[in-house]
N, C-alpha and C. Protein backbone atom coordinates (compact mmCIF):
# COMPACT_ATOMS: atom_id res chain seq x y z
N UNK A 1 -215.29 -21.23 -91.57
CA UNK A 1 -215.49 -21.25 -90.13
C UNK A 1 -216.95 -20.94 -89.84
N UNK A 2 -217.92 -22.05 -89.60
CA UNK A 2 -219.13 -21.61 -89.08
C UNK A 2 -219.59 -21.54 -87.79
N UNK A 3 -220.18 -21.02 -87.45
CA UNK A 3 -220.52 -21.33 -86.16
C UNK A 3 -222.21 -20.81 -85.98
N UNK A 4 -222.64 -20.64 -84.49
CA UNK A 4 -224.11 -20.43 -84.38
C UNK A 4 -224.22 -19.09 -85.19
N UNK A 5 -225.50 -18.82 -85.49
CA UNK A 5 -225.76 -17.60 -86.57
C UNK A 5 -225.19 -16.13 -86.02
N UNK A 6 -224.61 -15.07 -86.46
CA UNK A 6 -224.05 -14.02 -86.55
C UNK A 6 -225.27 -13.07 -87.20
N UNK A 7 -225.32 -11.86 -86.33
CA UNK A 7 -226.02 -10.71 -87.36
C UNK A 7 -225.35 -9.74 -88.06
N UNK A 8 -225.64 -9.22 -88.80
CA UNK A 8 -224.62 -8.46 -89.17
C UNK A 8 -225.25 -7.25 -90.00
N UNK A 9 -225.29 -5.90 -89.34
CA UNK A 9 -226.27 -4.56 -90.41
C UNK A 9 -224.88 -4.18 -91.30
N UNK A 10 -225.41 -3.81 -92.51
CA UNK A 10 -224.76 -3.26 -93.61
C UNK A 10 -225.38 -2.08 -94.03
N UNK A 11 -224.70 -0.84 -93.71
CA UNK A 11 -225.10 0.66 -94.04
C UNK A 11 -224.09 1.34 -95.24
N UNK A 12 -224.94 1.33 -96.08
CA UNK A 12 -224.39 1.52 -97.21
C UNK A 12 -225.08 2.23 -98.66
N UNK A 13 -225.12 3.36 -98.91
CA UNK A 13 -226.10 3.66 -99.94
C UNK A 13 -225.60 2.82 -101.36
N UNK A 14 -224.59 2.36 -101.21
CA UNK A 14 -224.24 1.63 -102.91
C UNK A 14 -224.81 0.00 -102.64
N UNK A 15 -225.90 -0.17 -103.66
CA UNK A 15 -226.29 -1.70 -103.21
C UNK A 15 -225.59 -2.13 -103.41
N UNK A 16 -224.89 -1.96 -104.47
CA UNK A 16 -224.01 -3.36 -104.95
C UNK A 16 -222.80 -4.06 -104.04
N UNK A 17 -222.82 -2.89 -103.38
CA UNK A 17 -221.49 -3.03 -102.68
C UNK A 17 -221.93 -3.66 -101.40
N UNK A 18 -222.90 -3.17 -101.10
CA UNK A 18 -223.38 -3.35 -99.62
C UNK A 18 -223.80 -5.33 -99.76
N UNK A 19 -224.29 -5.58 -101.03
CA UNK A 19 -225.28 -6.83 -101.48
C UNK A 19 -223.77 -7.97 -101.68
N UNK A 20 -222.52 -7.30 -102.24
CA UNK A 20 -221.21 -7.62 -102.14
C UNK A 20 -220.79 -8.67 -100.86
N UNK A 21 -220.80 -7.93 -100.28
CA UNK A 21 -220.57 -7.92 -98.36
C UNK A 21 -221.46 -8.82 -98.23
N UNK A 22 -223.03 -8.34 -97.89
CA UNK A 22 -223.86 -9.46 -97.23
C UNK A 22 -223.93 -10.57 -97.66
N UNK A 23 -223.99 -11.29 -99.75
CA UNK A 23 -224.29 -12.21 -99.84
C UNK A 23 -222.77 -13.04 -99.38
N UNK A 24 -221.56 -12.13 -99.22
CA UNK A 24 -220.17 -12.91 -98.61
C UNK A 24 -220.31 -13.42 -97.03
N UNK A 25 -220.91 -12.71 -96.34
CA UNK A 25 -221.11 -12.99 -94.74
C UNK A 25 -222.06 -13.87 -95.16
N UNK A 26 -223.26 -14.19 -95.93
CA UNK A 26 -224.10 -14.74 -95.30
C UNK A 26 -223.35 -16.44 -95.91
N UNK A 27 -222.30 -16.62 -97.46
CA UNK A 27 -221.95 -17.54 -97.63
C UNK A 27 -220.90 -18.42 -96.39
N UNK A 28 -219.86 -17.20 -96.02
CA UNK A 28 -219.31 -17.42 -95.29
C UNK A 28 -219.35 -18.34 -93.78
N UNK A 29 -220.43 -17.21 -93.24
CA UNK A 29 -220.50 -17.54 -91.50
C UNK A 29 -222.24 -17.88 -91.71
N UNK A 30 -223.03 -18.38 -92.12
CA UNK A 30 -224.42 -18.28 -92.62
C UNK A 30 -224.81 -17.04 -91.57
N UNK A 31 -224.05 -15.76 -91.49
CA UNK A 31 -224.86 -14.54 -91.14
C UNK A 31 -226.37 -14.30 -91.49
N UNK A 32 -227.08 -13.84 -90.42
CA UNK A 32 -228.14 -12.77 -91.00
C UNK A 32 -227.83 -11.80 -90.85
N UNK A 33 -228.18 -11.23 -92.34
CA UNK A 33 -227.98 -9.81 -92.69
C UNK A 33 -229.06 -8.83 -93.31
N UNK A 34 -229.05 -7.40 -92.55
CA UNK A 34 -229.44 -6.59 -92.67
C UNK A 34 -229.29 -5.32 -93.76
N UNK A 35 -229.40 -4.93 -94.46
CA UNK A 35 -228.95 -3.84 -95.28
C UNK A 35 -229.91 -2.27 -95.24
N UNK A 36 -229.40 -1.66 -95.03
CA UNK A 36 -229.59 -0.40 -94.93
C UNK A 36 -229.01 0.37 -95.85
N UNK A 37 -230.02 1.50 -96.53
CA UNK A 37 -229.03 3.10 -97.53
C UNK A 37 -229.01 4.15 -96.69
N UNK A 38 -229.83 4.10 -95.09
CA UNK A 38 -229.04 4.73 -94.64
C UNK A 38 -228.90 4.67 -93.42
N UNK A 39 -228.40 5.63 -92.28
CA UNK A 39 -228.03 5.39 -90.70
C UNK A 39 -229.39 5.51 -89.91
N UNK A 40 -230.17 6.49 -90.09
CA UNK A 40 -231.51 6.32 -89.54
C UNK A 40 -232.20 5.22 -89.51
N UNK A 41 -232.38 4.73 -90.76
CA UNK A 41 -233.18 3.61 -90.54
C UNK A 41 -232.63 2.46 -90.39
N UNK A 42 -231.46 2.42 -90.14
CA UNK A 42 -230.43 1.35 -89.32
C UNK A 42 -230.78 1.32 -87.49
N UNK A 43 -231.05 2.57 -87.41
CA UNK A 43 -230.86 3.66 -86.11
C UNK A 43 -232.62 2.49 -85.23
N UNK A 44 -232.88 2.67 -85.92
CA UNK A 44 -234.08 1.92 -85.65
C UNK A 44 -234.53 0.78 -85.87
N UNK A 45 -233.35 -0.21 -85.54
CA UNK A 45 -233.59 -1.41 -85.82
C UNK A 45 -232.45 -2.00 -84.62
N UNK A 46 -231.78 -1.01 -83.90
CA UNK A 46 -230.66 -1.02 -82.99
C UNK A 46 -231.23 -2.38 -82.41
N UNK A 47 -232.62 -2.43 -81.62
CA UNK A 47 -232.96 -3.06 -80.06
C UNK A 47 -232.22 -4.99 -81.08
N UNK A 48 -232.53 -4.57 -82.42
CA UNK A 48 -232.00 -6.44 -82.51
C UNK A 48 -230.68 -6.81 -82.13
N UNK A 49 -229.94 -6.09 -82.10
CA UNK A 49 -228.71 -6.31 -81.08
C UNK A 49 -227.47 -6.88 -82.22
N UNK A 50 -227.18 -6.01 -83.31
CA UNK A 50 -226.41 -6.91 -84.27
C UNK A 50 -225.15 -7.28 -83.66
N UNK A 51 -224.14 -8.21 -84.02
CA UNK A 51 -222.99 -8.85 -83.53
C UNK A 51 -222.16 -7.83 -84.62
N UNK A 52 -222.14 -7.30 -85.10
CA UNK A 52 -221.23 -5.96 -86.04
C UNK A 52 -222.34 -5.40 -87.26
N UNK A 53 -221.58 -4.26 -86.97
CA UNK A 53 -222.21 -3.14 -88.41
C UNK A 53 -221.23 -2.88 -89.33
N UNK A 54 -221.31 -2.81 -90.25
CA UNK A 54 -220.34 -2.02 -91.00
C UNK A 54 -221.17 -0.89 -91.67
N UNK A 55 -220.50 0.11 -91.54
CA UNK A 55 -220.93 1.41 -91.79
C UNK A 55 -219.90 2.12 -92.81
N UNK A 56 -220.69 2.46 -94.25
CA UNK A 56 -219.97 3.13 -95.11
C UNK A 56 -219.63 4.72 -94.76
N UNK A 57 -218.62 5.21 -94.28
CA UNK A 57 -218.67 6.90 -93.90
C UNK A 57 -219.08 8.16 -94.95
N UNK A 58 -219.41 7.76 -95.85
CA UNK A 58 -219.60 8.71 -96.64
C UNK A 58 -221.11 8.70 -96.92
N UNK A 59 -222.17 8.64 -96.17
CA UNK A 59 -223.25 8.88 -96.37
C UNK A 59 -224.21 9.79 -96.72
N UNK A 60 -223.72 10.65 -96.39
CA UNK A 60 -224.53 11.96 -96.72
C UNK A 60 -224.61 12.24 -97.67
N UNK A 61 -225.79 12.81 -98.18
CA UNK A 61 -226.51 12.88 -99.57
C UNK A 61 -227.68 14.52 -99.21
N UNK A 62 -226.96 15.17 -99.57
CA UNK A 62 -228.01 16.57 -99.51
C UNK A 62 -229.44 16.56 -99.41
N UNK A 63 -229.44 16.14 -100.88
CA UNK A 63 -230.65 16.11 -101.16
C UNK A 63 -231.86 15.00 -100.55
N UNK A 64 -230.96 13.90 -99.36
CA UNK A 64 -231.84 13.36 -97.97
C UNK A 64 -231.65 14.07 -97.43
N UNK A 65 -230.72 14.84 -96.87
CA UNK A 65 -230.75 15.38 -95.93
C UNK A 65 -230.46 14.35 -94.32
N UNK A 66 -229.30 13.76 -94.91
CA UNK A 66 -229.25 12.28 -93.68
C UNK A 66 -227.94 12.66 -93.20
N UNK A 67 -227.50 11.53 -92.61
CA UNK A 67 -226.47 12.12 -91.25
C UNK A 67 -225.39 11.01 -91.92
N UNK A 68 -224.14 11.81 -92.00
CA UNK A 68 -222.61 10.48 -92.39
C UNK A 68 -222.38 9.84 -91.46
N UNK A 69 -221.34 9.26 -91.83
CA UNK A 69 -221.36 7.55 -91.02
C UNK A 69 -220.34 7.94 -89.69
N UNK A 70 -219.63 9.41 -89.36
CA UNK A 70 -218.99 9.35 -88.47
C UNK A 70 -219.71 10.17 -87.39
N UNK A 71 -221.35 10.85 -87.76
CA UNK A 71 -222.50 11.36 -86.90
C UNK A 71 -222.98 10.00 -87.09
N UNK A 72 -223.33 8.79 -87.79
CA UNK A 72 -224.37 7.51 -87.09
C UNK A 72 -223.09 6.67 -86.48
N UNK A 73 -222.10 6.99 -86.57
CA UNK A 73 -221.29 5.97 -85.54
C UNK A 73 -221.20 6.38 -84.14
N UNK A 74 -221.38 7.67 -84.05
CA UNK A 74 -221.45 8.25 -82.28
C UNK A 74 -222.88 8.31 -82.03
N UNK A 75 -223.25 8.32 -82.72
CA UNK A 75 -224.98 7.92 -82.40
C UNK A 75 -225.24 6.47 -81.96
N UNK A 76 -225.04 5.66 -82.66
CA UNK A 76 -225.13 4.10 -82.27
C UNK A 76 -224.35 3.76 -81.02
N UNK A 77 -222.95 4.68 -81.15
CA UNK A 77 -222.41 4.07 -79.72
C UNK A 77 -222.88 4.84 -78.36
N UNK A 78 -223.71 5.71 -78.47
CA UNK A 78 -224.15 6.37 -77.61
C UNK A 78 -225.67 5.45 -77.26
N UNK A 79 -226.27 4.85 -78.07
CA UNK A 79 -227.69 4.05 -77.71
C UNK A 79 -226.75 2.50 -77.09
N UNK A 80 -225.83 1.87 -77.61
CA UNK A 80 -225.15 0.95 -77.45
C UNK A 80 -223.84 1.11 -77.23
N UNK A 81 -222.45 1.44 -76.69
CA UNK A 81 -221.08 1.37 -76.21
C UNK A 81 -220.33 0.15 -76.37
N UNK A 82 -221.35 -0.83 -76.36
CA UNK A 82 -220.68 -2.22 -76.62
C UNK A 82 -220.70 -2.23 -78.45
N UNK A 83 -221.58 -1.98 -79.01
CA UNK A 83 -221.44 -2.74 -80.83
C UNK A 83 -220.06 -2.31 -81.45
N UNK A 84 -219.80 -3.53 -82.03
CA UNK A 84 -219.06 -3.47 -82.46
C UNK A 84 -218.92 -2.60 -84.26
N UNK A 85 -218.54 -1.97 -84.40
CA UNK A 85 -219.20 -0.98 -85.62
C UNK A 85 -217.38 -0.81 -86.38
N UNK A 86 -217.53 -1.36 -87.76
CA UNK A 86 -216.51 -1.17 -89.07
C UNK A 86 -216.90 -0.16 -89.76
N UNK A 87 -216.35 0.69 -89.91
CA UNK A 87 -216.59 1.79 -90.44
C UNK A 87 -215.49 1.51 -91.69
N UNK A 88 -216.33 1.75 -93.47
CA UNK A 88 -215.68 1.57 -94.84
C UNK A 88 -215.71 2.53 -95.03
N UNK A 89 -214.71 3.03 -95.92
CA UNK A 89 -214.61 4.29 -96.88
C UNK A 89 -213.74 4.00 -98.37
N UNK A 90 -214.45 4.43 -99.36
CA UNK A 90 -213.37 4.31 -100.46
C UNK A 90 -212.15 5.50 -100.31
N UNK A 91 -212.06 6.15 -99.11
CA UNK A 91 -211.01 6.90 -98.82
C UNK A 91 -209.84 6.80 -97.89
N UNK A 92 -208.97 6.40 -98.60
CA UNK A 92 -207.79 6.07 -97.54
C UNK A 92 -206.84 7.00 -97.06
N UNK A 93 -207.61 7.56 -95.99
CA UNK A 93 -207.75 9.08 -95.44
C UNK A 93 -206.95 8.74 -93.88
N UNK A 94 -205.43 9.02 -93.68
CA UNK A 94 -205.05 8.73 -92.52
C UNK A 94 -206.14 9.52 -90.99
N UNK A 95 -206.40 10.80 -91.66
CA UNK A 95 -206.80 11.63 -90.56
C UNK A 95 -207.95 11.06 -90.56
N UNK A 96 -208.87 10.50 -91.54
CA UNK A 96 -210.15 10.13 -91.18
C UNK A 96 -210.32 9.07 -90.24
N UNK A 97 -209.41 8.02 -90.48
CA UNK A 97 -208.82 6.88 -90.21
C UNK A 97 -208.96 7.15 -88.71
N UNK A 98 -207.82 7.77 -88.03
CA UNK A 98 -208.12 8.30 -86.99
C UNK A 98 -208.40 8.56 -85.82
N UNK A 99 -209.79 9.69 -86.51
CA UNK A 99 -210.98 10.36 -86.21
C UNK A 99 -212.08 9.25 -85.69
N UNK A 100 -212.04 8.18 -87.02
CA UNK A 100 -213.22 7.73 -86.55
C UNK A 100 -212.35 6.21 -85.65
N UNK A 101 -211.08 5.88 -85.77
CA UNK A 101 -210.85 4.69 -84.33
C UNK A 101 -211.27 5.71 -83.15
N UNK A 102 -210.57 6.87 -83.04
CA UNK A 102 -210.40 7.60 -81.85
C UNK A 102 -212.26 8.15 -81.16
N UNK A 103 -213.32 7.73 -82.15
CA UNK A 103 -214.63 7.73 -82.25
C UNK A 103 -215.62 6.69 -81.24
N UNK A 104 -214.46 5.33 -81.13
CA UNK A 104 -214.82 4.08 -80.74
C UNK A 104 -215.38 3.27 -82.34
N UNK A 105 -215.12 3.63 -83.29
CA UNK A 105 -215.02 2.31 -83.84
C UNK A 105 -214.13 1.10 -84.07
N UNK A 106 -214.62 -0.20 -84.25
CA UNK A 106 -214.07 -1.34 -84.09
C UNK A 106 -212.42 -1.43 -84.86
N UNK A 107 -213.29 -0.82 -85.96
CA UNK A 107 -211.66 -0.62 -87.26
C UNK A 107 -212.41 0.01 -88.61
N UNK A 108 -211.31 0.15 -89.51
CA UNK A 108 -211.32 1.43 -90.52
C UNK A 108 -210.90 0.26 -91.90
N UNK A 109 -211.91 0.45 -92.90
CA UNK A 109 -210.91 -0.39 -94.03
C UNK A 109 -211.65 0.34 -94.70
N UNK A 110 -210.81 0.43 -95.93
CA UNK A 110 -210.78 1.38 -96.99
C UNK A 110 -211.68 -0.16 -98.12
N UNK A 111 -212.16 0.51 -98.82
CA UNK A 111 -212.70 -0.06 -99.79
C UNK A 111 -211.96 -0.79 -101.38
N UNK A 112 -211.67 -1.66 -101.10
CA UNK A 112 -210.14 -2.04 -101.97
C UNK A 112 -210.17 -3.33 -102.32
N UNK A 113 -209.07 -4.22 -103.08
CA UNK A 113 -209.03 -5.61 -103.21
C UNK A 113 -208.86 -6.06 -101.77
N UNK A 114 -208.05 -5.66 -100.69
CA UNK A 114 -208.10 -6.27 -99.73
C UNK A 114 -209.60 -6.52 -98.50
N UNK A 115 -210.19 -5.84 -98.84
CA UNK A 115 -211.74 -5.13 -98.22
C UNK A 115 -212.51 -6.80 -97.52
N UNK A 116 -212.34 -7.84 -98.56
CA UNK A 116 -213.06 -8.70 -98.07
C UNK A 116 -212.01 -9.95 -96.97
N UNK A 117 -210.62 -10.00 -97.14
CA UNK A 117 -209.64 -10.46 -96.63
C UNK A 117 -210.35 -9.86 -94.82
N UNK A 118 -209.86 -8.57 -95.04
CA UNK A 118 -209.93 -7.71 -93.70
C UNK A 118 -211.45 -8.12 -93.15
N UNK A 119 -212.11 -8.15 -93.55
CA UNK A 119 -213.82 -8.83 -93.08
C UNK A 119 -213.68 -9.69 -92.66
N UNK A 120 -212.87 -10.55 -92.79
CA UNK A 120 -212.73 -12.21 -93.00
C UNK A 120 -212.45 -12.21 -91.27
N UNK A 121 -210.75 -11.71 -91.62
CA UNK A 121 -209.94 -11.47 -89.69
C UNK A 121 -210.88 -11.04 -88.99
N UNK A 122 -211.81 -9.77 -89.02
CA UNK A 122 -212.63 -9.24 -88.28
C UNK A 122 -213.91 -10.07 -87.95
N UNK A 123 -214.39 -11.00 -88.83
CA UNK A 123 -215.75 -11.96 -88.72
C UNK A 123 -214.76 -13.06 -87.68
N UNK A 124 -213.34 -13.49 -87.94
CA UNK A 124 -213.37 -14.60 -87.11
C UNK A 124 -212.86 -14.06 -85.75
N UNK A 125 -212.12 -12.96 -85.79
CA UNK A 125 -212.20 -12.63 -84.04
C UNK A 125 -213.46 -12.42 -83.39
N UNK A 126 -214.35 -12.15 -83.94
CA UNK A 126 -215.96 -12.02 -83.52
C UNK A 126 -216.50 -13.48 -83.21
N UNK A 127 -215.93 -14.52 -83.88
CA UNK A 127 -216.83 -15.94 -83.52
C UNK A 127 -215.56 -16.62 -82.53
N UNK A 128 -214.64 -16.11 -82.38
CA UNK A 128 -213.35 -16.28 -82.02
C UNK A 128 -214.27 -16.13 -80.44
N UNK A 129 -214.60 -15.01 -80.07
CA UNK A 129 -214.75 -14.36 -79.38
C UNK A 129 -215.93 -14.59 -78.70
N UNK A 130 -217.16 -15.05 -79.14
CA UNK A 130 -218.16 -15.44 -79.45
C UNK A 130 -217.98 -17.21 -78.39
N UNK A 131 -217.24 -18.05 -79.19
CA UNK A 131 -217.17 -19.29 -78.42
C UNK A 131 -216.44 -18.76 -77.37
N UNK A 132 -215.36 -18.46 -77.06
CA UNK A 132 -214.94 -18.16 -75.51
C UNK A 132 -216.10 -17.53 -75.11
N UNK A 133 -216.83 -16.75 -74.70
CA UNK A 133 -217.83 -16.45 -73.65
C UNK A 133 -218.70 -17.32 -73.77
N UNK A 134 -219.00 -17.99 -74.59
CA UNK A 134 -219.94 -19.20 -74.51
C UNK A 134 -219.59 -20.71 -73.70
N UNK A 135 -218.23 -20.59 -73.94
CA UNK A 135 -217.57 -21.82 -73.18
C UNK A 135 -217.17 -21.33 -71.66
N UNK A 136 -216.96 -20.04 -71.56
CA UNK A 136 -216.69 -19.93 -70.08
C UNK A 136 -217.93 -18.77 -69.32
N UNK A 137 -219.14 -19.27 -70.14
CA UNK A 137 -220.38 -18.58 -69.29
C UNK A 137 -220.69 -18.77 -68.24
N UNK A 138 -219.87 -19.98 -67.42
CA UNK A 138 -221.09 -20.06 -66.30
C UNK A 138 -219.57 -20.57 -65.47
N UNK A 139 -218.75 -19.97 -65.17
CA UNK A 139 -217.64 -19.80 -64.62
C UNK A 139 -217.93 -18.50 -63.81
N UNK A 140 -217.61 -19.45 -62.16
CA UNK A 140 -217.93 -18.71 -60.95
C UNK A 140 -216.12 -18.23 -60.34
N UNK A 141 -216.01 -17.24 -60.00
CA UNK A 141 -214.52 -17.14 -59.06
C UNK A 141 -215.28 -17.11 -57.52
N UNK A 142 -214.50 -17.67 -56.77
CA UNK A 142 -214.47 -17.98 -55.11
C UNK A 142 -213.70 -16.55 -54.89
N UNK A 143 -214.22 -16.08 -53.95
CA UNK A 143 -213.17 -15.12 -52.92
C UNK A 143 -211.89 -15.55 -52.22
């Protein structure tokens, strides 16, 4: 399913995983993609306006001294309310689970064989979503 180009930030300190994901979005939907190791310097790249993030929650690393993915997910939705933000974890943590929908994120997937399936549904309700406002942009209602 292609359609006009998609952005898409990937916050993730594991490249491989993160490089996983992007070179799949970018085969997929010809996304541009962003990659980030961590939320700050994601944090500052906000004004490009990505069409989804996915954000790994387990970020924090002491010895940066950086902020986890369920402090840069209320951060981002506090600069933006609209992005749409996936929050991954290799922890299939009901309470985390949650924590971070009940946060305003988009959705929660655990890091698994199913991981790229679930991307898939989530990339096409986004272009899903994407052509309807594009097809009914300039739709006026009368009083």
């Amino acid at each position: 399913m292609r359609s006009e180009k998609l952005t898409a930030f990937i916050i993730d300190d594991d490249n491989f995983y993160s490089s996983l994901i992007g070179n799949w979005l970018f085969k997929k939907y010809l996304t541009n993609v962003s990659k980030f190791e961590t939320a700050e310097l994601c944090l500052e790249k906000l004004a490009e306006k990505p069409d989804i993030i996915f954000l790994d929650y387990n970020l924090f690393q002491e010895d940066k001294q950086n902020i986890n993915g369920n402090v840069a997910l209320k951060a981002f939705l506090g600069e933006n309310p609209k992005l749409k933000i996936v929050m991954i974890s290799s922890d299939d943590n009901e309470e985390r689970r949650k924590e971070t929908i009940d946060s305003g994120a988009y959705a929660y997937l655990v890091k698994d064989e199913n991981t790229i399936h679930s991307i898939k549904e989530i990339m096409n309700s986004i272009v899903n979503y994407k052509k309807y406002l594009k097809k009914y942009e300039n739709i006026t209602f009368e009083d």
